[in-house]
C-alpha atoms as a PDB file:
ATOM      1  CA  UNK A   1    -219.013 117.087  98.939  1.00  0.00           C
ATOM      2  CA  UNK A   2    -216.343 115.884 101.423  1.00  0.00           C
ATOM      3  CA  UNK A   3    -217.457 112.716 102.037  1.00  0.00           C
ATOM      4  CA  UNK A   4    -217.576 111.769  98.085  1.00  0.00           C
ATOM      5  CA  UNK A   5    -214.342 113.026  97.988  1.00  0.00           C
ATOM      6  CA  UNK A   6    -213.120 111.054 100.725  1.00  0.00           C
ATOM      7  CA  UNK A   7    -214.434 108.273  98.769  1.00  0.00           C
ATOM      8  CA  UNK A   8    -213.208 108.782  95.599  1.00  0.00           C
ATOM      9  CA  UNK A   9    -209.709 109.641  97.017  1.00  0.00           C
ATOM     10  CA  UNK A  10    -209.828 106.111  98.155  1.00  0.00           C
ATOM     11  CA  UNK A  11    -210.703 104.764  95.394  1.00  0.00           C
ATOM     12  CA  UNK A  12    -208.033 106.358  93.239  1.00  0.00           C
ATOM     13  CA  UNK A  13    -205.292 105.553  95.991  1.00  0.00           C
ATOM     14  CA  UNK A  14    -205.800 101.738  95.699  1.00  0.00           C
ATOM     15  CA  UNK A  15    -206.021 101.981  91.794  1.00  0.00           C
ATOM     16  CA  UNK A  16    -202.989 103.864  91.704  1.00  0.00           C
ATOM     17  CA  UNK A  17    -201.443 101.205  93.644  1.00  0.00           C
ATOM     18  CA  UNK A  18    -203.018  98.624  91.408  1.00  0.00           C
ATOM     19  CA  UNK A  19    -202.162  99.651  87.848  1.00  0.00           C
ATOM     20  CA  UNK A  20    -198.456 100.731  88.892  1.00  0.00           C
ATOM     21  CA  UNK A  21    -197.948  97.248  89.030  1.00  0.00           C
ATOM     22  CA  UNK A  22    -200.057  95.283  86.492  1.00  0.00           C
ATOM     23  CA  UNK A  23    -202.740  97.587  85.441  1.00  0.00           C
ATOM     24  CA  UNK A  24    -206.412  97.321  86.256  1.00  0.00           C
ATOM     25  CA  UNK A  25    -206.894 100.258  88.607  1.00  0.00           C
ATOM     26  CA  UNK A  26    -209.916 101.391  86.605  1.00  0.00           C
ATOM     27  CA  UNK A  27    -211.633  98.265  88.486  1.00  0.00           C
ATOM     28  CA  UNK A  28    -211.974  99.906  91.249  1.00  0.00           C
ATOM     29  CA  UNK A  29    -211.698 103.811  90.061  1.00  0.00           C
ATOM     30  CA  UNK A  30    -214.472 103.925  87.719  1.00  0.00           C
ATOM     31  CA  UNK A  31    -217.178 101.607  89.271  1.00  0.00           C
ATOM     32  CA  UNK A  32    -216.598 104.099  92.680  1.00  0.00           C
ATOM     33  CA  UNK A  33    -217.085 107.257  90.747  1.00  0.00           C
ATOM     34  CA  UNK A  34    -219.874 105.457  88.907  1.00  0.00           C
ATOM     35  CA  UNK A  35    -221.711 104.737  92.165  1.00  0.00           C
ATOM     36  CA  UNK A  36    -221.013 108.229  93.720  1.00  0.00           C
ATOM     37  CA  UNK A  37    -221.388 110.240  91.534  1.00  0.00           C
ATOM     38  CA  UNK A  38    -224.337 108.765  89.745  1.00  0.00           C
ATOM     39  CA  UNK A  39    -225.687 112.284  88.925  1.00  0.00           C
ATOM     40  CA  UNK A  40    -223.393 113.171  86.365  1.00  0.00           C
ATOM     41  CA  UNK A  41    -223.410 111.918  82.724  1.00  0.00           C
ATOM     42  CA  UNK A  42    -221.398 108.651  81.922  1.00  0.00           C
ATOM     43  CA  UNK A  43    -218.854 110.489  79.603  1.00  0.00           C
ATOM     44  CA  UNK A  44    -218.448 113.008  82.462  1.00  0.00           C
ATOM     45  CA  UNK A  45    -217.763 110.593  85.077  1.00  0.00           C
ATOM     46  CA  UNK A  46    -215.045 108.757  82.930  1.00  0.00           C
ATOM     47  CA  UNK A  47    -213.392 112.002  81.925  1.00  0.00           C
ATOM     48  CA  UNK A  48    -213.340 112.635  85.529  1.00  0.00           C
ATOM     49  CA  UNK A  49    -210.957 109.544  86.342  1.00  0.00           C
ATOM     50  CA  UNK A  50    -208.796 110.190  83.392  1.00  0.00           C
ATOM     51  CA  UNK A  51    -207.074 113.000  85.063  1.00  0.00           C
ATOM     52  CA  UNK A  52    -206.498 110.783  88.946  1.00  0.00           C
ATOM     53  CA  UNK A  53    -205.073 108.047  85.965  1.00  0.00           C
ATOM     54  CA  UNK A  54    -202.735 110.252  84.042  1.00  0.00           C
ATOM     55  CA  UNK A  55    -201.278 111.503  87.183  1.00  0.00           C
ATOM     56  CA  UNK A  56    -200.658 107.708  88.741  1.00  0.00           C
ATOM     57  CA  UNK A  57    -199.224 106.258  85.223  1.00  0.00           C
ATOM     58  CA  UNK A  58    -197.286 109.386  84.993  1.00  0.00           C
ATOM     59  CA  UNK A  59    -195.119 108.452  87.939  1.00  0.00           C
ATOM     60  CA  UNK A  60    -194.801 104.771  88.068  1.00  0.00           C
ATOM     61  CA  UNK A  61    -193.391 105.556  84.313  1.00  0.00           C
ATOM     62  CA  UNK A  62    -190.755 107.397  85.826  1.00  0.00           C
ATOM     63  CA  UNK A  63    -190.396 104.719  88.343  1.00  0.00           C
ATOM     64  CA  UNK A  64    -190.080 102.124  85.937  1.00  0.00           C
ATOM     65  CA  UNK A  65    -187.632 103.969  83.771  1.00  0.00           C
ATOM     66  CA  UNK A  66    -185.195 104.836  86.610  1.00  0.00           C
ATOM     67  CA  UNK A  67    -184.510 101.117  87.086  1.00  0.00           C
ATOM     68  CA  UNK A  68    -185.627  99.249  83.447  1.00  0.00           C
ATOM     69  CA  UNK A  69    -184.291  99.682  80.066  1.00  0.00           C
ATOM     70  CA  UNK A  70    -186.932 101.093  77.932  1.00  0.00           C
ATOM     71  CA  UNK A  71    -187.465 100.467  74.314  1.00  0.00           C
ATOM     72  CA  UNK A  72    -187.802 104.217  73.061  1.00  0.00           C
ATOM     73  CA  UNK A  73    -188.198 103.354  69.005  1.00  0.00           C
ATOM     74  CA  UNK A  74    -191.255 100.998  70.164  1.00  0.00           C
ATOM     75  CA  UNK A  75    -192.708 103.345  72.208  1.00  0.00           C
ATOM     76  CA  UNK A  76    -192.848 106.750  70.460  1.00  0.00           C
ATOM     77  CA  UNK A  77    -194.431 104.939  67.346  1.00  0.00           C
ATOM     78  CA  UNK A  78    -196.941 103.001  70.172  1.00  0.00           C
ATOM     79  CA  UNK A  79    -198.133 105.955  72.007  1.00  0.00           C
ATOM     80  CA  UNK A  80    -197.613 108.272  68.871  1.00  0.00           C
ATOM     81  CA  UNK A  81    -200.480 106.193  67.413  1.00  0.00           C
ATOM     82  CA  UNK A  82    -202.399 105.729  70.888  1.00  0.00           C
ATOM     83  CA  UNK A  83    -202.827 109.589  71.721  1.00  0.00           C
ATOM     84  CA  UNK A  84    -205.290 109.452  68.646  1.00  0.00           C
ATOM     85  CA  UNK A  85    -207.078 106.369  68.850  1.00  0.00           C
ATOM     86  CA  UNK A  86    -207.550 107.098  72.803  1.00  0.00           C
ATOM     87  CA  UNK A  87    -209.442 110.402  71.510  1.00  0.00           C
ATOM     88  CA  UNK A  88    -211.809 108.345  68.853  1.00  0.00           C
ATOM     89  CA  UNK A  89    -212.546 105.865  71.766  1.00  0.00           C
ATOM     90  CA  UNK A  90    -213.455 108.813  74.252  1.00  0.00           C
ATOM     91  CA  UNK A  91    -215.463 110.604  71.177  1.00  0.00           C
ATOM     92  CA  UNK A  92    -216.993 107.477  70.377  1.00  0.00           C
ATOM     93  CA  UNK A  93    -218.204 106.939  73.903  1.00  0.00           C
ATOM     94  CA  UNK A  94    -220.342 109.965  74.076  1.00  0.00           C
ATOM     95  CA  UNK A  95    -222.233 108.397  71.120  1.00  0.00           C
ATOM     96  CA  UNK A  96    -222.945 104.542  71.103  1.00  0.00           C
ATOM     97  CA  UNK A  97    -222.908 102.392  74.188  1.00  0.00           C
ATOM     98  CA  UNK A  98    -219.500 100.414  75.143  1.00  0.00           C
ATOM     99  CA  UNK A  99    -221.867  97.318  76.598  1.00  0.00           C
ATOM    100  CA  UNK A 100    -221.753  95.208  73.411  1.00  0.00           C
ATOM    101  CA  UNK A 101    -218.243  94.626  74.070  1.00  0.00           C
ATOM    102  CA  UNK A 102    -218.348  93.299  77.755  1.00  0.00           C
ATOM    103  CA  UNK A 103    -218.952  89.935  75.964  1.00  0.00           C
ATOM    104  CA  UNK A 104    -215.928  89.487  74.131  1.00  0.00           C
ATOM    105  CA  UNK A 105    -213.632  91.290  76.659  1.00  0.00           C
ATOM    106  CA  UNK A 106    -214.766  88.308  79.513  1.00  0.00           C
ATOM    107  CA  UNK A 107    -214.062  85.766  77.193  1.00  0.00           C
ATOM    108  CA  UNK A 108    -210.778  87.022  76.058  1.00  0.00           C
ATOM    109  CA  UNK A 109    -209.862  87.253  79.958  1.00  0.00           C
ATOM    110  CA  UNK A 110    -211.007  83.565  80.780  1.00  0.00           C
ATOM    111  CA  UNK A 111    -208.171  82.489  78.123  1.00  0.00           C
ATOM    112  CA  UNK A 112    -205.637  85.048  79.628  1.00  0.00           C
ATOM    113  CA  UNK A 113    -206.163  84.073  82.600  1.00  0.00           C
ATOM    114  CA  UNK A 114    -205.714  80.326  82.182  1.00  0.00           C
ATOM    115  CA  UNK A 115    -203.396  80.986  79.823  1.00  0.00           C
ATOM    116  CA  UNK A 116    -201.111  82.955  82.817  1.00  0.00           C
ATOM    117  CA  UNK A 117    -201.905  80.394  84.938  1.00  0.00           C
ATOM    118  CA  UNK A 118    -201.062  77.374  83.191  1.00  0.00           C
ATOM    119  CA  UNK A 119    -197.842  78.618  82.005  1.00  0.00           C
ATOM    120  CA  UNK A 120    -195.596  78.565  85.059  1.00  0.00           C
ATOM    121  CA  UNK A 121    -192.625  80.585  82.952  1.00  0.00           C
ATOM    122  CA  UNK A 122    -195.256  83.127  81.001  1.00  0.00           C
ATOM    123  CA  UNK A 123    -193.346  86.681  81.470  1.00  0.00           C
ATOM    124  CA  UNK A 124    -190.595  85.563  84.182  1.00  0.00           C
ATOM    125  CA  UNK A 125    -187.975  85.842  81.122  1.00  0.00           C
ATOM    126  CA  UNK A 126    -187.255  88.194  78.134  1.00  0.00           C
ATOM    127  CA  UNK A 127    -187.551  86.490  75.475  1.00  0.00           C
ATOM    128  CA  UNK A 128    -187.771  88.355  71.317  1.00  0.00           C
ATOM    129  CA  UNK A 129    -188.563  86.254  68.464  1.00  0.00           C
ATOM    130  CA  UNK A 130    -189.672  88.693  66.127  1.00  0.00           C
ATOM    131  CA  UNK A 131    -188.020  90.391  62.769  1.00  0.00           C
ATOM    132  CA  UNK A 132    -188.035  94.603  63.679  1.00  0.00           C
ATOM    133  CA  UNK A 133    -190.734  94.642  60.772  1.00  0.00           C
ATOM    134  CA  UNK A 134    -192.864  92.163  62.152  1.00  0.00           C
ATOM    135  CA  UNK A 135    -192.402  93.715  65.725  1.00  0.00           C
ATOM    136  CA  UNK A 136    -193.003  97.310  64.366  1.00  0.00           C
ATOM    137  CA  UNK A 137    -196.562  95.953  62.536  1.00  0.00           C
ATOM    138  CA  UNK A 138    -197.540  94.258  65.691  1.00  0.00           C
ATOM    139  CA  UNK A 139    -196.588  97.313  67.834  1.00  0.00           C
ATOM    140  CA  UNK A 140    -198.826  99.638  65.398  1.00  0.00           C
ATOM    141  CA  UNK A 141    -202.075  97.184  65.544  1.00  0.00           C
ATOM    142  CA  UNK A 142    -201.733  97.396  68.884  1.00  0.00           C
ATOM    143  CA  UNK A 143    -201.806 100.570  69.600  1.00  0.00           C
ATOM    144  CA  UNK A 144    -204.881 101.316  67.785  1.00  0.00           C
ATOM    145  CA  UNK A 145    -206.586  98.775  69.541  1.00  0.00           C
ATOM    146  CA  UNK A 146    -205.852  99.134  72.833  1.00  0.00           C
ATOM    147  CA  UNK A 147    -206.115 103.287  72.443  1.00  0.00           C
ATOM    148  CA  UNK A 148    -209.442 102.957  71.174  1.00  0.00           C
ATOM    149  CA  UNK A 149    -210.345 100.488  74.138  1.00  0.00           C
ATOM    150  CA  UNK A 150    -208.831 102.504  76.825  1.00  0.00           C
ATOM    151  CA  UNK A 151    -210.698 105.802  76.089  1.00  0.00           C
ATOM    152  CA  UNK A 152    -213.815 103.903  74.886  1.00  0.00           C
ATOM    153  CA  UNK A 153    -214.103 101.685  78.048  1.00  0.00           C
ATOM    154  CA  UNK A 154    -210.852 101.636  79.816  1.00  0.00           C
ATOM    155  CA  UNK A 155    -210.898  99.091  83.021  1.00  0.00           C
ATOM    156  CA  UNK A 156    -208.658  96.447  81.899  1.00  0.00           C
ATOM    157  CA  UNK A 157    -206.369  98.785  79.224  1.00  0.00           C
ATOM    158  CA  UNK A 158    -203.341  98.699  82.118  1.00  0.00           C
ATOM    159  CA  UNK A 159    -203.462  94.732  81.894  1.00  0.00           C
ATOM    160  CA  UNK A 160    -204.175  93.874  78.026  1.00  0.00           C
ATOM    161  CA  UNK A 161    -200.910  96.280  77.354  1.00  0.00           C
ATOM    162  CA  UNK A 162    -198.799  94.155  80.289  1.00  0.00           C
ATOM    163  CA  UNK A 163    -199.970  90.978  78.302  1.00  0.00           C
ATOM    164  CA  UNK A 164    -199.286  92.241  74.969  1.00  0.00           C
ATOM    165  CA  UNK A 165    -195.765  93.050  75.591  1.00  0.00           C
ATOM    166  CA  UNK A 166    -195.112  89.789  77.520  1.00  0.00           C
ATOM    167  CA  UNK A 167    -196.898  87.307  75.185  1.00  0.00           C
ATOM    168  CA  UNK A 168    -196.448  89.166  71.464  1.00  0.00           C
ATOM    169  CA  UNK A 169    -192.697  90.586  72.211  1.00  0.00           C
ATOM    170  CA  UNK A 170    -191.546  88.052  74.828  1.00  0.00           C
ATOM    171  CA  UNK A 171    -190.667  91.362  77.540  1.00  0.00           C
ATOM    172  CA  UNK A 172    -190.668  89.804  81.302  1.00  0.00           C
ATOM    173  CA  UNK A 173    -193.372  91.360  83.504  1.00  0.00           C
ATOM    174  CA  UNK A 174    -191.212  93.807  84.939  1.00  0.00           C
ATOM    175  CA  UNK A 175    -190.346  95.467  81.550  1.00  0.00           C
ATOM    176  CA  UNK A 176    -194.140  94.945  80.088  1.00  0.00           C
ATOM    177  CA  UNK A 177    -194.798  96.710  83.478  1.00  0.00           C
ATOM    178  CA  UNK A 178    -192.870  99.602  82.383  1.00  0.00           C
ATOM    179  CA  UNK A 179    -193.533  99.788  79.048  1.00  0.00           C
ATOM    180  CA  UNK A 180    -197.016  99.728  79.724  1.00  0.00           C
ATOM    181  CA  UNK A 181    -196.815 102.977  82.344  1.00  0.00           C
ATOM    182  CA  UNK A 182    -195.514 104.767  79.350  1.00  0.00           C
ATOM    183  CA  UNK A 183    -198.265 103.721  76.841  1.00  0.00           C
ATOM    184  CA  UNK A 184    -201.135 104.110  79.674  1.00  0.00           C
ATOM    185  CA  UNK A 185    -199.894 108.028  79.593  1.00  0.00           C
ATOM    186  CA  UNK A 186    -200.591 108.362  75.980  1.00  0.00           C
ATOM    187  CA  UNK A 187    -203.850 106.612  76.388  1.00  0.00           C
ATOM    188  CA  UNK A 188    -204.775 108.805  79.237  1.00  0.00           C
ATOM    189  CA  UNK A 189    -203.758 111.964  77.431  1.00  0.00           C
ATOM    190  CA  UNK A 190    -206.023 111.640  74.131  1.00  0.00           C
ATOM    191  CA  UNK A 191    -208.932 110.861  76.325  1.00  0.00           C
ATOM    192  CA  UNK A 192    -208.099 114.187  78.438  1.00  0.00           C
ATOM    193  CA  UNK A 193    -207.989 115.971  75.382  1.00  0.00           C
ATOM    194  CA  UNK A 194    -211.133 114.994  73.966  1.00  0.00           C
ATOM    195  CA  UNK A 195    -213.168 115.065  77.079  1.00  0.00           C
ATOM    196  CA  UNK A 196    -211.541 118.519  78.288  1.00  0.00           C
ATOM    197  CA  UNK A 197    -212.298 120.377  75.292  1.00  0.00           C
ATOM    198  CA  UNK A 198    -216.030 118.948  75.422  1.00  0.00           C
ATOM    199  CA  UNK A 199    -216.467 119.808  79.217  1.00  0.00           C
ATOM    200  CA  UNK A 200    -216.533 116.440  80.302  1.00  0.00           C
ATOM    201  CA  UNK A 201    -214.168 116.818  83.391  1.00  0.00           C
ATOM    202  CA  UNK A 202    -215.213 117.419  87.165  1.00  0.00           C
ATOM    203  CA  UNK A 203    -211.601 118.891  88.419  1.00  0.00           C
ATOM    204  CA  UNK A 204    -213.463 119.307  91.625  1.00  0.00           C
ATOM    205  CA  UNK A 205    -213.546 115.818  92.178  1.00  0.00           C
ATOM    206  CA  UNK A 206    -210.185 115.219  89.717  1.00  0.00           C
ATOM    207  CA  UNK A 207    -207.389 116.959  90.749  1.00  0.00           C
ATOM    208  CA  UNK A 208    -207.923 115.472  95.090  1.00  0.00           C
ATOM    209  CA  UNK A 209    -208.197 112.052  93.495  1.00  0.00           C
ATOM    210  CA  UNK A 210    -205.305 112.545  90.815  1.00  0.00           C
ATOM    211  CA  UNK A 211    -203.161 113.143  94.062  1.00  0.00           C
ATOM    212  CA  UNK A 212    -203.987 110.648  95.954  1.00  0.00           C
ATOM    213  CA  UNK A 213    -203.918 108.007  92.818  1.00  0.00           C
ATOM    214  CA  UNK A 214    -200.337 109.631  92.490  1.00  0.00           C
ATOM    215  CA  UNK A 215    -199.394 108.504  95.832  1.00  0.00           C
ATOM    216  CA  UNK A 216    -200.945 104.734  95.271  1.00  0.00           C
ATOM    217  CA  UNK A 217    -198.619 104.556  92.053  1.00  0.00           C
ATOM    218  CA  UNK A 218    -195.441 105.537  93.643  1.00  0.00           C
ATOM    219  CA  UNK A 219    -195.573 103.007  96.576  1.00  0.00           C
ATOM    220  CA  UNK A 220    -197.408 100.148  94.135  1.00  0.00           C
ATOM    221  CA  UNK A 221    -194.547 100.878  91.834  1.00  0.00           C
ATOM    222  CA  UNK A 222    -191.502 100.903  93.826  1.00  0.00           C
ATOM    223  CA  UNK A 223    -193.021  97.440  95.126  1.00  0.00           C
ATOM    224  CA  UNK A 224    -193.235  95.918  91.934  1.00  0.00           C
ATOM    225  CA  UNK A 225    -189.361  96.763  91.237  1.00  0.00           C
ATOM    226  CA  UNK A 226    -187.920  95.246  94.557  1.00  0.00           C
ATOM    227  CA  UNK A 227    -190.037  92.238  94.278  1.00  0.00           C
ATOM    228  CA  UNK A 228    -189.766  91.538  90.659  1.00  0.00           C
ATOM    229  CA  UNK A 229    -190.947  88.980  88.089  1.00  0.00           C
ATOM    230  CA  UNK A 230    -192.686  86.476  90.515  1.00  0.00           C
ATOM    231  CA  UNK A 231    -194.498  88.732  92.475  1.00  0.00           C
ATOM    232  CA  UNK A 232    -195.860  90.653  89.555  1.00  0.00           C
ATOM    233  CA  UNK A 233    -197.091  87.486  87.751  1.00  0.00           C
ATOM    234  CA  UNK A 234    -199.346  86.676  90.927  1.00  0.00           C
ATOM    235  CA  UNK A 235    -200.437  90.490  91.079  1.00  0.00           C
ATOM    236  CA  UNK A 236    -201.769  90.130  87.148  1.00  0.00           C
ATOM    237  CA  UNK A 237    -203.451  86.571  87.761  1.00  0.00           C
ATOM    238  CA  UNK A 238    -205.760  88.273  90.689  1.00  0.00           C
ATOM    239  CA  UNK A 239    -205.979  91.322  88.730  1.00  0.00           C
ATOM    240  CA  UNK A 240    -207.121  89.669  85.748  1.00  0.00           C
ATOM    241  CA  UNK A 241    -209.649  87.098  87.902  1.00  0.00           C
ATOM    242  CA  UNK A 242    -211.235  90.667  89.636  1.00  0.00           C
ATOM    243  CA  UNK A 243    -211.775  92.032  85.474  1.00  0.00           C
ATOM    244  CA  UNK A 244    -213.450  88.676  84.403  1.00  0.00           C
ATOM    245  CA  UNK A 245    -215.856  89.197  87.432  1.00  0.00           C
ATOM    246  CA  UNK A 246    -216.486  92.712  87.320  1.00  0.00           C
ATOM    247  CA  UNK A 247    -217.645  91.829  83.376  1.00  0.00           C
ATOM    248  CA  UNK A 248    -219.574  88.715  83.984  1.00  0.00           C
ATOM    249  CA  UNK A 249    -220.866  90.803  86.444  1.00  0.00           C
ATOM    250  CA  UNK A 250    -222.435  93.698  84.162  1.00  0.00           C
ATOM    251  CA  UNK A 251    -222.865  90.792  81.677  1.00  0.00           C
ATOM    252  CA  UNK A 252    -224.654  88.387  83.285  1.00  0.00           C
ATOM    253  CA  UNK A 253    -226.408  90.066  86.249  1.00  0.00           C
ATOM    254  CA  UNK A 254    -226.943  93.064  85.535  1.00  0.00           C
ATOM    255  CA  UNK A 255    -229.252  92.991  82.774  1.00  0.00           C
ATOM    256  CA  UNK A 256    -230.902  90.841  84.839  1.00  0.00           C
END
């Protein structure tokens, strides 16, 4: 039992530290639990990490919102709409399999990641273009997408919100960052409610890891504010490279 949880504790640490700054710390949360705890049911074992990621996005929100101007009106209708959809994702989970959409998800990351790459200003300057109506329609969508990924599959979730809010409502990364922390609570919380009430949830395992993947989002956080823009952009081009091969991974290999 120790030495798992030594493990996992890990694990959560550096994914704290990870999706503080550009999301993605399911990359390395879930495949760890996956791997040591391979006893348990699937749902079970994501249920597990839900708790270890409420706690980190939890406190890099109120990181981020000590030092960035937050756009409240965006975000209670975002994560309003997210708590739910993140509890259909987590229900649906525990009744179809999530691998049909590993496909689509590591295609849609090759173009982000060129995309980022290509694009030497992408997210290094606020920029809004939208009417409130169009941004308020675009902000719904959203949410129901991405809370229906992140408690249906979940690596990634931290990233796609980052990119939404740099590339559909021109935020620079440090605000996406933030507004993202905020969202990634919501999305964490439906999931916990679902799989909590359904007995999905190893606390033994949970609460050590949500601790230590508290500490990892605190330090990754406070980094992300002093360096900035620049340093965040290169943080979500190798985060984004690690998802597309962790999926052709599974994809490709495998199967195999």
């Amino acid at each position: 039992m120790s030495h798992e949880i030594i493990i996992l504790c890990v694990a959560a640490f550096a994914a704290g530290f990870i999706d503080s700054i550009v999301g993605g710390g399911g990359l390395v949360q879930t495949p760890v639990v996956l791997v040591t705890l391979p006893q348990h049911p699937l749902a079970t074992l994501l249920g597990t990490t839900k708790i270890p990621s409420l706690s980190g996005a939890a406190i890099a929100a109120r990181q981020y919102g000590l030092k960035v101007a937050l756009n409240w009106r965006l975000l209670a209708i975002m994560c309003s709409i997210a708590v739910t959809a993140s509890y259909a994702g987590s229900k649906t989970v525990t009744l179809v399999s999530n691998s049909f959409m590993k496909p689509i998800i590591f295609c849609v990351l090759i173009v982000v990641a060129v995309y980022t790459y290509s694009k030497k200003d992408f997210g290094l300057a606020v920029q809004r273009s939208h009417t409130k109506r169009n941004e308020t329609l675009y902000v719904i969508l959203f949410a129901l997408l991405i809370g229906f990924y992140d408690g249906f599959i979940g690596p990634g979730a931290g990233s796609f919100m980052v990119l939404f809010f740099i590339s559909v409502l021109g935020f620079d990364f440090l605000k996406a960052s933030a507004h993202s922390k905020l969202l990634n609570v919501s999305t964490n919380l439906g999931s916990i409610i679902y799989f909590s009430g359904s007995g999905h949830i190893l606390y033994q395992y949970a609460i050590p890891m949500a601790v230590c993947n508290f500490g990892g989002s605190l330090l990754g956080s406070r980094l992300a504010i002093l360096k900035g823009n620049k340093f965040i952009r290169v943080f979500c081009l190798i985060v984004v490279a690690g998802t597309i091969i962790r999926f052709g991974y599974d994809i490709f290999f495998k199967s195999v």
